[in-house]
PDB file of N, CA and C in Angstrom:
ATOM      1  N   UNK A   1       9.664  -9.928  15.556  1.00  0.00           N
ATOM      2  CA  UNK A   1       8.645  -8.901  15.619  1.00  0.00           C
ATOM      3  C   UNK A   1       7.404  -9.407  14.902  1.00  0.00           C
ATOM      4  N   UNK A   2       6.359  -8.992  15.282  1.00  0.00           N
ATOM      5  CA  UNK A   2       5.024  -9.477  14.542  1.00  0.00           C
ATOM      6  C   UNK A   2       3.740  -8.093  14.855  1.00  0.00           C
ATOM      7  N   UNK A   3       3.061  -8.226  13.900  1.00  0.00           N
ATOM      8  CA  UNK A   3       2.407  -7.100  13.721  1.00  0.00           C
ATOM      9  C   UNK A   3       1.165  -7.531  13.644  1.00  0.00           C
ATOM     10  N   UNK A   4      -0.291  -7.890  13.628  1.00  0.00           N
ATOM     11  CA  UNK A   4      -1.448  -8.360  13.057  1.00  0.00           C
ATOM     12  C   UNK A   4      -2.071  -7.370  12.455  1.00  0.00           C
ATOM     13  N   UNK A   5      -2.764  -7.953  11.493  1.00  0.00           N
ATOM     14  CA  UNK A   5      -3.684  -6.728  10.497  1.00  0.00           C
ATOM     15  C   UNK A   5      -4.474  -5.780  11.851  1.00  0.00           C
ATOM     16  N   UNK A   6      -4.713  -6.723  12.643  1.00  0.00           N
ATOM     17  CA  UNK A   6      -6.081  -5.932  13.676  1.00  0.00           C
ATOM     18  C   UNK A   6      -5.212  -4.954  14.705  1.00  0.00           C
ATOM     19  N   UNK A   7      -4.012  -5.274  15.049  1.00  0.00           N
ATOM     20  CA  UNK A   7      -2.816  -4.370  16.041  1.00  0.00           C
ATOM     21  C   UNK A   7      -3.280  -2.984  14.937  1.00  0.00           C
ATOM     22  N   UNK A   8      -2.053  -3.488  13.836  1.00  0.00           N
ATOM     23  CA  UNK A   8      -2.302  -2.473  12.797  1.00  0.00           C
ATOM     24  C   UNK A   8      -3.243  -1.278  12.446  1.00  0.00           C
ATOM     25  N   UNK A   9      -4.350  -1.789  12.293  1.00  0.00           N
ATOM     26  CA  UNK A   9      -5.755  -0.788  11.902  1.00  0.00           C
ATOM     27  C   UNK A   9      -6.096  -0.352  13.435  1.00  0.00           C
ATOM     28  N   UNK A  10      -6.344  -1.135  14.466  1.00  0.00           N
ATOM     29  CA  UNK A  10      -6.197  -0.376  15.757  1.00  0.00           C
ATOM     30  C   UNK A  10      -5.484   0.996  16.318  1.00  0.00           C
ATOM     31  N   UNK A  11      -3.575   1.083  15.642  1.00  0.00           N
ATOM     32  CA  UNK A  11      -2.714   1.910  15.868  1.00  0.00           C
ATOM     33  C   UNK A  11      -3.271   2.782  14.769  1.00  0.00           C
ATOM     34  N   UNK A  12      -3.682   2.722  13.328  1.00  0.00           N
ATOM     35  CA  UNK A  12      -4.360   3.640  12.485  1.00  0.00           C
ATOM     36  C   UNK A  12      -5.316   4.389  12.946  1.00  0.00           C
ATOM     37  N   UNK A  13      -6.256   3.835  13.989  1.00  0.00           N
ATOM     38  CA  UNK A  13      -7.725   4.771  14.054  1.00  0.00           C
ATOM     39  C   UNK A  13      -6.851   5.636  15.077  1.00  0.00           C
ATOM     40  N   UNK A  14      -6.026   5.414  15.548  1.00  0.00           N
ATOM     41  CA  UNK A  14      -5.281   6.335  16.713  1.00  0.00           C
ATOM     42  C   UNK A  14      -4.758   7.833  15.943  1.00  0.00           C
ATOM     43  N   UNK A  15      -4.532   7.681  15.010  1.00  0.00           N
ATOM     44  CA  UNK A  15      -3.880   8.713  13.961  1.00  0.00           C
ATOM     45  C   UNK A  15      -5.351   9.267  12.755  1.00  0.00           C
ATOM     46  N   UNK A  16      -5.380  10.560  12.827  1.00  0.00           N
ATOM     47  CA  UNK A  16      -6.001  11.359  11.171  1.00  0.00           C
ATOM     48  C   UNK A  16      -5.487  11.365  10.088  1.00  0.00           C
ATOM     49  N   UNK A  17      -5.135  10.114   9.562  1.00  0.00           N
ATOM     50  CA  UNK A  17      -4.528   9.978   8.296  1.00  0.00           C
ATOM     51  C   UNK A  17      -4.996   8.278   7.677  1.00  0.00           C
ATOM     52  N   UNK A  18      -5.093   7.844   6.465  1.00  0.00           N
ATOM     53  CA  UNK A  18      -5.715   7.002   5.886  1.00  0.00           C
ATOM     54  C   UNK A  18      -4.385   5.838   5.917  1.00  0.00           C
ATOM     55  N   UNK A  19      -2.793   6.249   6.635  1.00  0.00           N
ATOM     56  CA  UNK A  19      -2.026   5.794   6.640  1.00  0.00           C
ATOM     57  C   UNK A  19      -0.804   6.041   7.367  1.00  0.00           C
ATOM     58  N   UNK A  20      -0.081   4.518   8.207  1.00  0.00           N
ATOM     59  CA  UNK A  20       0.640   4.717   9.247  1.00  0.00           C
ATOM     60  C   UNK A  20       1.815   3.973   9.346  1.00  0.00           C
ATOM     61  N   UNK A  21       2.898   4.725   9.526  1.00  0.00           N
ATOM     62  CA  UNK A  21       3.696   3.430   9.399  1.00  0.00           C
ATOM     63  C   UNK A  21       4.289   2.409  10.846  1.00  0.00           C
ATOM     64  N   UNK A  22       4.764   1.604  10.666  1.00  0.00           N
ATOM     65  CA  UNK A  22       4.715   1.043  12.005  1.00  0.00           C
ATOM     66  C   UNK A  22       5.717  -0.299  12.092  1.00  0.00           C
ATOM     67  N   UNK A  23       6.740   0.140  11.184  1.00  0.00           N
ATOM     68  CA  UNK A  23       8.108  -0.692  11.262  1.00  0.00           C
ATOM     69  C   UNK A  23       9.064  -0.339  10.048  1.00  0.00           C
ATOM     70  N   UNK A  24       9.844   0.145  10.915  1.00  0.00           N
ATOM     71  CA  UNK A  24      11.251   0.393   9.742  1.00  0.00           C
ATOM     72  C   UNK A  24      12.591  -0.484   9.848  1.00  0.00           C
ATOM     73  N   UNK A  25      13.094  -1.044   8.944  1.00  0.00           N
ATOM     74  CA  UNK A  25      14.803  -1.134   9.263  1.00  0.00           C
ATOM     75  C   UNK A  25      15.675  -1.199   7.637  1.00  0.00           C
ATOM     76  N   UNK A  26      16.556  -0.636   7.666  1.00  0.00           N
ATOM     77  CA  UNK A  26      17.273  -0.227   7.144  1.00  0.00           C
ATOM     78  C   UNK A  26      16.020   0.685   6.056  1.00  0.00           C
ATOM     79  N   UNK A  27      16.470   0.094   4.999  1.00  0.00           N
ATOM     80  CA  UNK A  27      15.430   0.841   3.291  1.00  0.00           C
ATOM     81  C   UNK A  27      14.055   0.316   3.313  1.00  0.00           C
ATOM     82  N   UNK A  28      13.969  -0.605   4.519  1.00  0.00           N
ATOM     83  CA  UNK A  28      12.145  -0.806   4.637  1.00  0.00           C
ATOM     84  C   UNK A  28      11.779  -0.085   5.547  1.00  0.00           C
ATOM     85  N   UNK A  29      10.324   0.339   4.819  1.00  0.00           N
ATOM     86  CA  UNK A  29       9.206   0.901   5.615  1.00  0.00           C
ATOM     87  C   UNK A  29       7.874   0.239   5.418  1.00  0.00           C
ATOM     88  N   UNK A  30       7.119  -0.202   6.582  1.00  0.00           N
ATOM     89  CA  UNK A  30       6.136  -1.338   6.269  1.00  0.00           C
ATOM     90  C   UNK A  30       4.616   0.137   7.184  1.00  0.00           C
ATOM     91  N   UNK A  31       3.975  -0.059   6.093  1.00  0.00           N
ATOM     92  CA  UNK A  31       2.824   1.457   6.707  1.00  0.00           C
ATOM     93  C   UNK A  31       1.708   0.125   6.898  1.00  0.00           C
ATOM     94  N   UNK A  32       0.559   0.557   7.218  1.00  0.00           N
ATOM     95  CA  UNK A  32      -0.808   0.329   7.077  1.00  0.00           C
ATOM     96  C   UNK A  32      -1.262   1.379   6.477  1.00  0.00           C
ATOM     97  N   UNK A  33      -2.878   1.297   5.431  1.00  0.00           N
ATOM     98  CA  UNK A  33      -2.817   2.278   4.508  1.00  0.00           C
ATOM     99  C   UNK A  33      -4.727   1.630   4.391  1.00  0.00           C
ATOM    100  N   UNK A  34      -5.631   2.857   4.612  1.00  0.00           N
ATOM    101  CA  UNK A  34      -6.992   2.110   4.327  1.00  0.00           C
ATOM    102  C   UNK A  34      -7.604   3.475   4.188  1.00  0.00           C
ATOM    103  N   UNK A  35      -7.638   3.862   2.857  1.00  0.00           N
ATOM    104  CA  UNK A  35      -7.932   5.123   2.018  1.00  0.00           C
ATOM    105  C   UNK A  35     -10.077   5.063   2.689  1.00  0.00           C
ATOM    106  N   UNK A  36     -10.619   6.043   2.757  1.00  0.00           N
ATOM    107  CA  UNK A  36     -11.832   6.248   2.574  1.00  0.00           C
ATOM    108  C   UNK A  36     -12.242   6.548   1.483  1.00  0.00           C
ATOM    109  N   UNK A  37     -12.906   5.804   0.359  1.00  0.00           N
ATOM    110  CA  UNK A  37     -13.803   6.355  -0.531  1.00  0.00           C
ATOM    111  C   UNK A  37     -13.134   6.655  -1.546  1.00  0.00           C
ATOM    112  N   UNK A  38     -11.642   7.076  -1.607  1.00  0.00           N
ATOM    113  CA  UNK A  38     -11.288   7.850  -2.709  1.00  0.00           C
ATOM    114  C   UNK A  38      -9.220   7.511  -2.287  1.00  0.00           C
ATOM    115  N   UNK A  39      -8.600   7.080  -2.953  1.00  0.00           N
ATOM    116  CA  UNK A  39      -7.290   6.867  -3.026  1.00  0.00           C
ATOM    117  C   UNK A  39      -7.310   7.893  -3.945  1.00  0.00           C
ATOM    118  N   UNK A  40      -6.002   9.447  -2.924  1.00  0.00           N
ATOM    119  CA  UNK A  40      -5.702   9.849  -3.675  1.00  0.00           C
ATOM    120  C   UNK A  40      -4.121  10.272  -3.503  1.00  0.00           C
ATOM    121  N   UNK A  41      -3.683   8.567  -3.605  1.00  0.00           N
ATOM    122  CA  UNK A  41      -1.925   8.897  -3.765  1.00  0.00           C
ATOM    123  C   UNK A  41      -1.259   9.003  -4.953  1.00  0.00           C
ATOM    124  N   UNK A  42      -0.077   9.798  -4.788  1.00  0.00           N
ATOM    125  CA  UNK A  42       0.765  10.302  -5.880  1.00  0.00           C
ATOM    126  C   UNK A  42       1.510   9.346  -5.978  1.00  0.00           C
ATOM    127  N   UNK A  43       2.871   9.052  -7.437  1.00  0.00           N
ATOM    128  CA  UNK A  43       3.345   8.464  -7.101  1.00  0.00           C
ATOM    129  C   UNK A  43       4.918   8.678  -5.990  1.00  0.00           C
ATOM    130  N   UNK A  44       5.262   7.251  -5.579  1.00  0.00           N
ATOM    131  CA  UNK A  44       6.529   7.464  -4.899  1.00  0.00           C
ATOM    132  C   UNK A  44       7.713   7.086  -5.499  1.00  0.00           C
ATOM    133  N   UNK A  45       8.490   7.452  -4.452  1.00  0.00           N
ATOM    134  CA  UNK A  45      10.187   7.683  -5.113  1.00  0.00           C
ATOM    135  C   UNK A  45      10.827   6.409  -4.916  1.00  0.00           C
ATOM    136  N   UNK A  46      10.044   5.530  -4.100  1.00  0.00           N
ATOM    137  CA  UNK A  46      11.054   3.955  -4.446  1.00  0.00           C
ATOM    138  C   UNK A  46       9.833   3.255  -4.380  1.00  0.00           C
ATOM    139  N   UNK A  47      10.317   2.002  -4.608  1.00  0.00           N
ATOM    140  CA  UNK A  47       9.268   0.983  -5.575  1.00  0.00           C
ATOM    141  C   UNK A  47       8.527   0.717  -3.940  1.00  0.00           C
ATOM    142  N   UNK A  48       7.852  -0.106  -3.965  1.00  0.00           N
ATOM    143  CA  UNK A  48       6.782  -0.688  -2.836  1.00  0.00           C
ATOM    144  C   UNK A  48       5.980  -1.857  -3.388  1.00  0.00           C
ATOM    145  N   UNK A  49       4.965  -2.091  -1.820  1.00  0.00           N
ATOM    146  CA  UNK A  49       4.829  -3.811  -2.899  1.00  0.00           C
ATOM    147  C   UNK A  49       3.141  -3.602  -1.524  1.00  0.00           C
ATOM    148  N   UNK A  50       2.436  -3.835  -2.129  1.00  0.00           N
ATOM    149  CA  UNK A  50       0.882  -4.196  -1.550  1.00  0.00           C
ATOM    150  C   UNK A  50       0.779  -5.357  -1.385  1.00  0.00           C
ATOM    151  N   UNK A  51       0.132  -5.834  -0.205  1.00  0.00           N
ATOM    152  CA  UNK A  51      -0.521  -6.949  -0.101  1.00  0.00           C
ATOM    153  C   UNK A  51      -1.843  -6.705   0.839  1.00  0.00           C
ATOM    154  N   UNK A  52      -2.946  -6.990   0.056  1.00  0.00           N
ATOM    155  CA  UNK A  52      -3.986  -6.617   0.662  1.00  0.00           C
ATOM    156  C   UNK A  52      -4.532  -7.871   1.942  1.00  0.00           C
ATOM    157  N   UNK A  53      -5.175  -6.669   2.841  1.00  0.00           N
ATOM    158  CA  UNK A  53      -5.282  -7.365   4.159  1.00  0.00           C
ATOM    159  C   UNK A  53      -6.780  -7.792   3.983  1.00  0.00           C
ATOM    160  N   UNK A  54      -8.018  -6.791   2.993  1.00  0.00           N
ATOM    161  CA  UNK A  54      -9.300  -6.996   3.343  1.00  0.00           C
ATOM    162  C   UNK A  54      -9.632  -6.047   2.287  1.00  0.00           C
ATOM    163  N   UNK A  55     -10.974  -6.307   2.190  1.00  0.00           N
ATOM    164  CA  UNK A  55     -11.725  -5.664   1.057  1.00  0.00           C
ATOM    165  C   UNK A  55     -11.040  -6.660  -0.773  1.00  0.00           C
ATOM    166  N   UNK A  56     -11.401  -5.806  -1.924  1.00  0.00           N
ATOM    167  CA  UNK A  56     -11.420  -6.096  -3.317  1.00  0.00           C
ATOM    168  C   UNK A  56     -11.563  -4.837  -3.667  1.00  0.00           C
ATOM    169  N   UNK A  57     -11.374  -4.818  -5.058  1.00  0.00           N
ATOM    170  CA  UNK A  57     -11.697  -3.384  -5.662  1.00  0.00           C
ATOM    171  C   UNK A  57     -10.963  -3.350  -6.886  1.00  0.00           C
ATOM    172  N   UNK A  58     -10.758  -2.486  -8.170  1.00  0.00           N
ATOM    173  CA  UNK A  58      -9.792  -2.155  -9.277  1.00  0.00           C
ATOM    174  C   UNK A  58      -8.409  -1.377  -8.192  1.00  0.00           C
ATOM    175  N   UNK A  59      -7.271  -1.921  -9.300  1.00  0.00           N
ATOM    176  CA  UNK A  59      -6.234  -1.047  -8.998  1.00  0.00           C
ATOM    177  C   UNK A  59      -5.550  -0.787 -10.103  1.00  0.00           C
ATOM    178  N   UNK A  60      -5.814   0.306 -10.599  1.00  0.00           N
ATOM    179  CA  UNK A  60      -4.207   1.190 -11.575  1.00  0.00           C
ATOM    180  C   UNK A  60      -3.340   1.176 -11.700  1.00  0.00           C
ATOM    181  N   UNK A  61      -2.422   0.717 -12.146  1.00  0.00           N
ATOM    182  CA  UNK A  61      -0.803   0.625 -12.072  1.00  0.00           C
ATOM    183  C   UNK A  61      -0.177   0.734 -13.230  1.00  0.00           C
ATOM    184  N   UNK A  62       0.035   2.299 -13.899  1.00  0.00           N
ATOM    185  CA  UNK A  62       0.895   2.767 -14.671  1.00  0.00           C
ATOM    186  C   UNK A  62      -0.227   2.407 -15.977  1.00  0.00           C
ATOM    187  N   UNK A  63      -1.288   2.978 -15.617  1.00  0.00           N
ATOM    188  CA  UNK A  63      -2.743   2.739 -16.822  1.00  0.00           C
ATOM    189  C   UNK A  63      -3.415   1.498 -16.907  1.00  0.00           C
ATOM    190  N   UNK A  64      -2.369   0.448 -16.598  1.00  0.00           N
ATOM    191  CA  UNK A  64      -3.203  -1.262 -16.555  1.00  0.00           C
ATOM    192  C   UNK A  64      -3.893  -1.536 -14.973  1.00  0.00           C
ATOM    193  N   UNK A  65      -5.203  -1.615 -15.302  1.00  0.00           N
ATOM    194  CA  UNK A  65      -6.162  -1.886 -14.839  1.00  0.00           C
ATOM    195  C   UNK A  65      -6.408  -3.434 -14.022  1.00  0.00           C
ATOM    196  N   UNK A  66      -6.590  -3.823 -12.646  1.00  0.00           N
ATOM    197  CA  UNK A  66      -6.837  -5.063 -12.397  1.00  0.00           C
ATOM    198  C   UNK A  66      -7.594  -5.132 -11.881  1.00  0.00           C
ATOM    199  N   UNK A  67      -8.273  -6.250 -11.129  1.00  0.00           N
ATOM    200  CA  UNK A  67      -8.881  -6.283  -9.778  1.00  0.00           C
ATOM    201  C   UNK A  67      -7.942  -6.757  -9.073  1.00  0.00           C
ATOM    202  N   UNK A  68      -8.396  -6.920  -7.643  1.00  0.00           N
ATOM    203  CA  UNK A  68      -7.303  -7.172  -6.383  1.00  0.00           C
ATOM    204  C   UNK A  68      -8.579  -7.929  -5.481  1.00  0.00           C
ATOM    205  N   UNK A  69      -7.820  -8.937  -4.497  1.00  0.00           N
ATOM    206  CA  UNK A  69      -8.712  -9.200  -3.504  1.00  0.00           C
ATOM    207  C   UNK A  69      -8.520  -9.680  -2.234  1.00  0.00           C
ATOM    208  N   UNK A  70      -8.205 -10.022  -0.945  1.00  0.00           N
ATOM    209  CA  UNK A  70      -7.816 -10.128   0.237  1.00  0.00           C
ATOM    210  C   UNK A  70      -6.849 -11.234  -0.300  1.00  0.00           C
ATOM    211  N   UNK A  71      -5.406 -10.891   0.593  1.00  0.00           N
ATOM    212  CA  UNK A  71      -4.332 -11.754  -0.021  1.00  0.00           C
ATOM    213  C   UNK A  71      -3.124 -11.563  -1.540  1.00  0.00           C
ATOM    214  N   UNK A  72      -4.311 -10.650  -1.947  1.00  0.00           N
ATOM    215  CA  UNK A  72      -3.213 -10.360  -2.985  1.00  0.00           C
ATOM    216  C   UNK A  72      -2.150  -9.506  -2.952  1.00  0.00           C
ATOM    217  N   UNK A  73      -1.070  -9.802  -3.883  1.00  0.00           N
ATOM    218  CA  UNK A  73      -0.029  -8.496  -3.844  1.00  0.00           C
ATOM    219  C   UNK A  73       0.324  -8.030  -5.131  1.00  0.00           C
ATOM    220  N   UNK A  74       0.426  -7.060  -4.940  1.00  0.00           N
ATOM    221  CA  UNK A  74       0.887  -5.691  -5.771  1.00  0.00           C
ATOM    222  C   UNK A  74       2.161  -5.331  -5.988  1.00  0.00           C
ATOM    223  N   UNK A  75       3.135  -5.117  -7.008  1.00  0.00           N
ATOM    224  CA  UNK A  75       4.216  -4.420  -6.838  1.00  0.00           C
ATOM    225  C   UNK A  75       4.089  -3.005  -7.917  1.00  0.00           C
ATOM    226  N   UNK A  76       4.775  -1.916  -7.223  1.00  0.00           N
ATOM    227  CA  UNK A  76       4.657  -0.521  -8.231  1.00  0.00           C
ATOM    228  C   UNK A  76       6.015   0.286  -8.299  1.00  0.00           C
ATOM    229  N   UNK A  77       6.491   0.229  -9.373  1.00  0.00           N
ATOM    230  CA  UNK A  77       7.915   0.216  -9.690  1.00  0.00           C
ATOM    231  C   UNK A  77       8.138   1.974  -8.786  1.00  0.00           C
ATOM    232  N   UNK A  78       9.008   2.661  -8.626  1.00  0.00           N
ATOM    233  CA  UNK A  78       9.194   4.098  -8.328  1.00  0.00           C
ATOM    234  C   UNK A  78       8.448   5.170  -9.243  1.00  0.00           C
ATOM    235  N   UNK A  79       7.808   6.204  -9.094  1.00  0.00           N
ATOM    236  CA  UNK A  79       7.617   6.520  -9.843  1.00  0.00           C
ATOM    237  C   UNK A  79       6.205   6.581 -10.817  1.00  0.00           C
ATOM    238  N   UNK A  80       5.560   5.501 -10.707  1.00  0.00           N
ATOM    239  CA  UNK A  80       4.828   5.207 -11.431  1.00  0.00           C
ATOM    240  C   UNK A  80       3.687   5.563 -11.033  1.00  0.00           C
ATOM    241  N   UNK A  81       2.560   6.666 -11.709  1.00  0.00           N
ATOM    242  CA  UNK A  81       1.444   6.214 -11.509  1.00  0.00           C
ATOM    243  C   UNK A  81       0.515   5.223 -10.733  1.00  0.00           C
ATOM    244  N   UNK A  82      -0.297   5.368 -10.041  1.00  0.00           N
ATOM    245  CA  UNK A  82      -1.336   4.319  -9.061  1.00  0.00           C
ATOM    246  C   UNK A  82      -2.232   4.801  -8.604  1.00  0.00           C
ATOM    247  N   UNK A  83      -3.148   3.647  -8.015  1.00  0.00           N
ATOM    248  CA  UNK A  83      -4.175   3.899  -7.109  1.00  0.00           C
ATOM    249  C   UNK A  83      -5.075   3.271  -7.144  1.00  0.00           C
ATOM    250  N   UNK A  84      -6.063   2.869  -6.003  1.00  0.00           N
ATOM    251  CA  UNK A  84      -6.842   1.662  -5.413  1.00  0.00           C
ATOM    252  C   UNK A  84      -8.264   2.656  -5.904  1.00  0.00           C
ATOM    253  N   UNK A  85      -9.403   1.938  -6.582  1.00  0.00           N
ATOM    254  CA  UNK A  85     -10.556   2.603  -7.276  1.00  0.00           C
ATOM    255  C   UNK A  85     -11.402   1.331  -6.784  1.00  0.00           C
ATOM    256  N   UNK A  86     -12.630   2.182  -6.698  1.00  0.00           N
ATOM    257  CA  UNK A  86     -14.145   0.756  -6.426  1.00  0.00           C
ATOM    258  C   UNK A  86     -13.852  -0.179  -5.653  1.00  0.00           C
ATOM    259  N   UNK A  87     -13.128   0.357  -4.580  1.00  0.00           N
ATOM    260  CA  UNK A  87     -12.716  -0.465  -3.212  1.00  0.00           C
ATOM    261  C   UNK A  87     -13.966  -0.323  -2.334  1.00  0.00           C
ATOM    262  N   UNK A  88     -14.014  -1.646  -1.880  1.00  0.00           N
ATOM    263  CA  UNK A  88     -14.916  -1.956  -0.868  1.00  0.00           C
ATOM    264  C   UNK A  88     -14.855  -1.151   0.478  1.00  0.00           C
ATOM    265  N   UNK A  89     -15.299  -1.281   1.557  1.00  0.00           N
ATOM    266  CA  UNK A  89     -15.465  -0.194   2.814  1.00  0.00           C
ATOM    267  C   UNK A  89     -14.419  -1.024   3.494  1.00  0.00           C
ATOM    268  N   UNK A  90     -14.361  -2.185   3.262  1.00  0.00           N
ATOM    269  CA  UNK A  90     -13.498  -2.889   4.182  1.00  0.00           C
ATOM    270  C   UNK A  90     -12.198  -3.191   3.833  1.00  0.00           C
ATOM    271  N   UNK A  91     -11.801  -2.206   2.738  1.00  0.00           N
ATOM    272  CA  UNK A  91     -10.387  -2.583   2.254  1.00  0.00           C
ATOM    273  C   UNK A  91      -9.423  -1.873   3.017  1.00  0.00           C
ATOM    274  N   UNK A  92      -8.468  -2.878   3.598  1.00  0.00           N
ATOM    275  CA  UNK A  92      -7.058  -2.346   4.196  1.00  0.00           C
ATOM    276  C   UNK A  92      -6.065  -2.963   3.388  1.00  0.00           C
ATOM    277  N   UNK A  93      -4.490  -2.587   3.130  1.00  0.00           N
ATOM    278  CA  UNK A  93      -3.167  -3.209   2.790  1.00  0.00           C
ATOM    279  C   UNK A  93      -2.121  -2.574   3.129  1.00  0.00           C
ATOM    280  N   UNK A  94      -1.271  -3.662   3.674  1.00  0.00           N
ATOM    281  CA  UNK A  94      -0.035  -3.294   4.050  1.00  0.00           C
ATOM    282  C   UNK A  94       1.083  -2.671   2.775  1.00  0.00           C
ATOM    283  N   UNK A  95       1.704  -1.636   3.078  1.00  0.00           N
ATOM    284  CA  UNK A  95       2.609  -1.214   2.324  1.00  0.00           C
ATOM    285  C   UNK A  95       3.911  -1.219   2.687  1.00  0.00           C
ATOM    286  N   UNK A  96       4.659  -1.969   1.797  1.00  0.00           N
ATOM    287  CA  UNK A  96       6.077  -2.203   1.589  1.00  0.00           C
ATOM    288  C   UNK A  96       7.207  -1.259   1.038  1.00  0.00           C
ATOM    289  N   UNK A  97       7.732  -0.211   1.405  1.00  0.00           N
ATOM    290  CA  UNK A  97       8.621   0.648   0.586  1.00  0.00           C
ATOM    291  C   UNK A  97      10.125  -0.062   1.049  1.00  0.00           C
ATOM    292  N   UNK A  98      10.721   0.351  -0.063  1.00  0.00           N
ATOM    293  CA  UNK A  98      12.067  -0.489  -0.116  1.00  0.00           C
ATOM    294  C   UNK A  98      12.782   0.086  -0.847  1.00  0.00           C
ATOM    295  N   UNK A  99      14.161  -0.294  -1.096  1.00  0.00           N
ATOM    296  CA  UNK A  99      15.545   0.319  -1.771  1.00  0.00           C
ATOM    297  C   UNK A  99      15.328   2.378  -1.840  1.00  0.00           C
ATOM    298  N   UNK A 100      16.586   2.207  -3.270  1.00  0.00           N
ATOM    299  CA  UNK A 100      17.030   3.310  -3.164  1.00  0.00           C
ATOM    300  C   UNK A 100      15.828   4.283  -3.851  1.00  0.00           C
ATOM    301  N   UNK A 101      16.243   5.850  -3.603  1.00  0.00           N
ATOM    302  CA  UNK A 101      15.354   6.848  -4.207  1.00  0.00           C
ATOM    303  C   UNK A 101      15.061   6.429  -6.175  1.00  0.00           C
ATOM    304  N   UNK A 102      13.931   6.399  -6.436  1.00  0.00           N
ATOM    305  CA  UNK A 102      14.143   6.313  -8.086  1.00  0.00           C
ATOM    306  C   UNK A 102      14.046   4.808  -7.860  1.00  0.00           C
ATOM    307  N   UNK A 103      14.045   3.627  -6.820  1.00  0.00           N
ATOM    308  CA  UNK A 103      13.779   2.210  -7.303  1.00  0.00           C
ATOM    309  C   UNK A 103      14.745   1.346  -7.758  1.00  0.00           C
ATOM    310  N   UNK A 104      15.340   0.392  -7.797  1.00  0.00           N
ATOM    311  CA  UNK A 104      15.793  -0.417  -8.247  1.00  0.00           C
ATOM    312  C   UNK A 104      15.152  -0.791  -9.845  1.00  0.00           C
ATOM    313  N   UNK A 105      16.970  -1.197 -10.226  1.00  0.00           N
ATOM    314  CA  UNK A 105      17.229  -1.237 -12.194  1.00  0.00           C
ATOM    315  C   UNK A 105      16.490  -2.761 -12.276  1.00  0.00           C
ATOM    316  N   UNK A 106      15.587  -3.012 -13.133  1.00  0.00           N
ATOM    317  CA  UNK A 106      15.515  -4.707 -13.783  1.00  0.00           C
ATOM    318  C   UNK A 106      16.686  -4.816 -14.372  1.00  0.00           C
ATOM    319  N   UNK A 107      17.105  -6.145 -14.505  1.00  0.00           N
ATOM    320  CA  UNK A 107      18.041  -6.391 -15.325  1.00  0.00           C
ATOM    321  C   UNK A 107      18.025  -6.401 -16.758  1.00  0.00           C
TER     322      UNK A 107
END
């Protein structure tokens, strides 16, 4: 199976929502996700993992502060606090949700 960023954001403008998903199997769910102006997600119930397709910007993750920039990835444990801030117009990223409710234990 193969997906391209541009398939992707194509099947998004098809939908009224800043986010879509567009492959599942088993405990994965792989969305496309390209907030306007303002990310305002809560957190979720299993961990997930960003990798940005386009744009830069700060991202939040559980109060620590980064920048991000095309190519990078993100991981955000379950639970936790987030969100994409002073993102460019052209920022898209794929989202990764995975395992059980509540996230997987570190060792």
């Amino acid at each position: 199976m193969k997906i391209s960023p541009k398939e992707a954001l194509e099947k998004l403008s098809e939908v009224d929502s800043p986010f879509r998903t567009l492959f599942k199997h088993g405990s994965l769910a792989v969305e496309i996700y390209k907030p306007e102006k303002v990310d305002l997600q809560q957190p979720h119930s299993r961990d997930e993992i960003y990798v940005v397709v386009s744009g830069s910007g700060e991202f939040l993750n559980g109060g620590k502060r980064t920048t991000f920039s095309q190519g990078d990835f993100l991981f955000v444990p379950a639970g936790v606090e987030h969100r994409f801030e002073n993102f460019t117009e052209d920022f898209a990223t794929w989202v990764f949700f995975y395992g059980p409710e509540g996230g997987e234990n570190n060792p």
